[in-house]
C-alpha atoms as a PDB file:
ATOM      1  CA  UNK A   1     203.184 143.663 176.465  1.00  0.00           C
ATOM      2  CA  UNK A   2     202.453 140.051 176.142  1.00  0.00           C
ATOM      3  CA  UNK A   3     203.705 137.931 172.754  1.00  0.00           C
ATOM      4  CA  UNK A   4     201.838 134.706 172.060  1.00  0.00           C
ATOM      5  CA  UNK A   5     203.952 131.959 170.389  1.00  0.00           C
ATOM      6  CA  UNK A   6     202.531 129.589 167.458  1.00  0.00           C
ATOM      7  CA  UNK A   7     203.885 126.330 169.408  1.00  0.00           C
ATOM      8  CA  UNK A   8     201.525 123.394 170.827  1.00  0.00           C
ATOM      9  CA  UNK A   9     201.693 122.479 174.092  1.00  0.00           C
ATOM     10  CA  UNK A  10     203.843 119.607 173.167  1.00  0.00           C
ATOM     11  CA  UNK A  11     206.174 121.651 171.732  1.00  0.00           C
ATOM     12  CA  UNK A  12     206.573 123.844 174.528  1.00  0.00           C
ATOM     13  CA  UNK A  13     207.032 121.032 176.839  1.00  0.00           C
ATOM     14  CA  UNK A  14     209.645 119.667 174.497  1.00  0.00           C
ATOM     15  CA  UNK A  15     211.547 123.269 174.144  1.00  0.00           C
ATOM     16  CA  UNK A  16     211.297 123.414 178.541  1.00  0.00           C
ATOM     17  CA  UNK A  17     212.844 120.219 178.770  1.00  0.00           C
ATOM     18  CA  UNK A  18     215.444 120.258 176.630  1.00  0.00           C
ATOM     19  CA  UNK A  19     216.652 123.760 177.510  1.00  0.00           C
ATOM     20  CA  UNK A  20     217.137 122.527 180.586  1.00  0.00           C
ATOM     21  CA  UNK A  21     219.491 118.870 179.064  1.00  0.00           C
ATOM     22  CA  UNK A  22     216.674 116.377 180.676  1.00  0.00           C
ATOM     23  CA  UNK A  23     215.752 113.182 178.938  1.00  0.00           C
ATOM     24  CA  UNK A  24     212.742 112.013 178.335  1.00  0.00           C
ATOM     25  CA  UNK A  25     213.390 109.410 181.537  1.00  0.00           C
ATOM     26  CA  UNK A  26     214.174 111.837 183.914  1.00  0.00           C
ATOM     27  CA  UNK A  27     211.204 113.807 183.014  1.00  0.00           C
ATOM     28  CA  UNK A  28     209.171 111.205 183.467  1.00  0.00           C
ATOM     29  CA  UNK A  29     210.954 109.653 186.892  1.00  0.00           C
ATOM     30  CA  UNK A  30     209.809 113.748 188.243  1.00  0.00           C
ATOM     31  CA  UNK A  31     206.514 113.600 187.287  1.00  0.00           C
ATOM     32  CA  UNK A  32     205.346 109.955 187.634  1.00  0.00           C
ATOM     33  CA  UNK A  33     205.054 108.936 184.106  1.00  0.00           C
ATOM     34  CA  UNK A  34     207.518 107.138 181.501  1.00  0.00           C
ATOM     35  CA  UNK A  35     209.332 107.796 178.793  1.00  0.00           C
ATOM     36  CA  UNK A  36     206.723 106.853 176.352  1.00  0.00           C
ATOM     37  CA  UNK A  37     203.847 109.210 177.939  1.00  0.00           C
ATOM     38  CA  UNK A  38     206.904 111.957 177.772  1.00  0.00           C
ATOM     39  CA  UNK A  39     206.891 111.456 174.084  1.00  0.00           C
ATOM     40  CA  UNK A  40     203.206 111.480 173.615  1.00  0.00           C
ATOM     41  CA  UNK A  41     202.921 114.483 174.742  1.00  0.00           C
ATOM     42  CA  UNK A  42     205.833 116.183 172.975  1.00  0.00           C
ATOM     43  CA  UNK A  43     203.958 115.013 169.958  1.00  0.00           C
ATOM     44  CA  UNK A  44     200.590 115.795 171.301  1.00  0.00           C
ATOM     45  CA  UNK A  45     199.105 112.393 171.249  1.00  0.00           C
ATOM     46  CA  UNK A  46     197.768 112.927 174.488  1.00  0.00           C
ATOM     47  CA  UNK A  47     197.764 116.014 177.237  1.00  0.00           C
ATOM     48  CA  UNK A  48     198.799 115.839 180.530  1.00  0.00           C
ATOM     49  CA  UNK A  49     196.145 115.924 183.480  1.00  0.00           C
ATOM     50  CA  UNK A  50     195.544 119.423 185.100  1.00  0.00           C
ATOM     51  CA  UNK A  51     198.137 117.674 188.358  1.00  0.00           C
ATOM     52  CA  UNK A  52     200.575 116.976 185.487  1.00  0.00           C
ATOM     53  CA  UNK A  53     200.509 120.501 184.004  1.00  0.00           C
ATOM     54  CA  UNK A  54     201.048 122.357 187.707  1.00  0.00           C
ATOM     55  CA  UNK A  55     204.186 119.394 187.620  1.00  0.00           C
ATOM     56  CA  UNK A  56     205.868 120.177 184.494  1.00  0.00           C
ATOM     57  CA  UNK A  57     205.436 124.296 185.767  1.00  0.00           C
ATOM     58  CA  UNK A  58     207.015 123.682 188.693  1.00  0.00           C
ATOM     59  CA  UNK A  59     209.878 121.649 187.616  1.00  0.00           C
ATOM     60  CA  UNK A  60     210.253 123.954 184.147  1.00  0.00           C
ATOM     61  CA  UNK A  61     210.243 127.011 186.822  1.00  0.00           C
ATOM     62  CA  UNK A  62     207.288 128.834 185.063  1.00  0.00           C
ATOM     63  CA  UNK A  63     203.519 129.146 184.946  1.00  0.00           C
ATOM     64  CA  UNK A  64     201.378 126.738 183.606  1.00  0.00           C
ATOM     65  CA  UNK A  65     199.378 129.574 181.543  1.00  0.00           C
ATOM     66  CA  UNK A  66     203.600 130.070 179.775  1.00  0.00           C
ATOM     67  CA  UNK A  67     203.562 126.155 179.554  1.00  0.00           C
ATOM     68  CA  UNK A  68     200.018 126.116 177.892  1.00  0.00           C
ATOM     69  CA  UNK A  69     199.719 129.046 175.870  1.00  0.00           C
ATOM     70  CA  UNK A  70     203.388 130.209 175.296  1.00  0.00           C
ATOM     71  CA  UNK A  71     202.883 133.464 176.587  1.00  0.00           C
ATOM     72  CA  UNK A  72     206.253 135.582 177.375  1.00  0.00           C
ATOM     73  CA  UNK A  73     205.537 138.933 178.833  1.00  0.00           C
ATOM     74  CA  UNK A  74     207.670 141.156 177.274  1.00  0.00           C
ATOM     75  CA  UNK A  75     209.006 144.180 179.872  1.00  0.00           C
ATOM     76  CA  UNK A  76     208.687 147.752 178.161  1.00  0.00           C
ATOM     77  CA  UNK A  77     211.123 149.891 177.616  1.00  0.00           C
ATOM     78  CA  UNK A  78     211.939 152.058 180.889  1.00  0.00           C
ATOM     79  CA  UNK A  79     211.606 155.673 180.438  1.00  0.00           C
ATOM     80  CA  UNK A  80     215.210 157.550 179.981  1.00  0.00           C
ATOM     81  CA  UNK A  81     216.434 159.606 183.095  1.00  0.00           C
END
């Protein structure tokens, strides 16, 4: 089963980076950018190229459909021996 969540892009980028305790700099040092582009799109000023978005995947160890869309596949329920 899949479950979509409500957050924007930004948001998800934000919740990916700061689960894993990286500021805004070192995000940016990994994927080329600064601090300020970081924050613009956390707020969703501005979205990251399609180069960008395999980047943040990669270094946030998921897909960029997860990073994008926000969904979490959800494992069912194995049956009972």
């Amino acid at each position: 089963m899949r479950i979509r969540n409500d957050n924007t892009l930004g948001q998800n980028i934000m919740i990916y980076r700061t689960s894993l305790r990286m500021t805004k700099t070192e995000l940016g040092k990994r994927l080329g950018v600064t601090a300020e582009t970081i924050t613009r799109y956390e707020r969703d000023i501005t979205t990251p190229s399609h180069d960008k978005l395999i980047t943040l995947a990669a270094i946030f160890g998921t897909s960029v459909n997860m990073l994008v869309r926000g969904f979490y596949d959800v494992a069912k329920e194995l049956p009972e021996e």
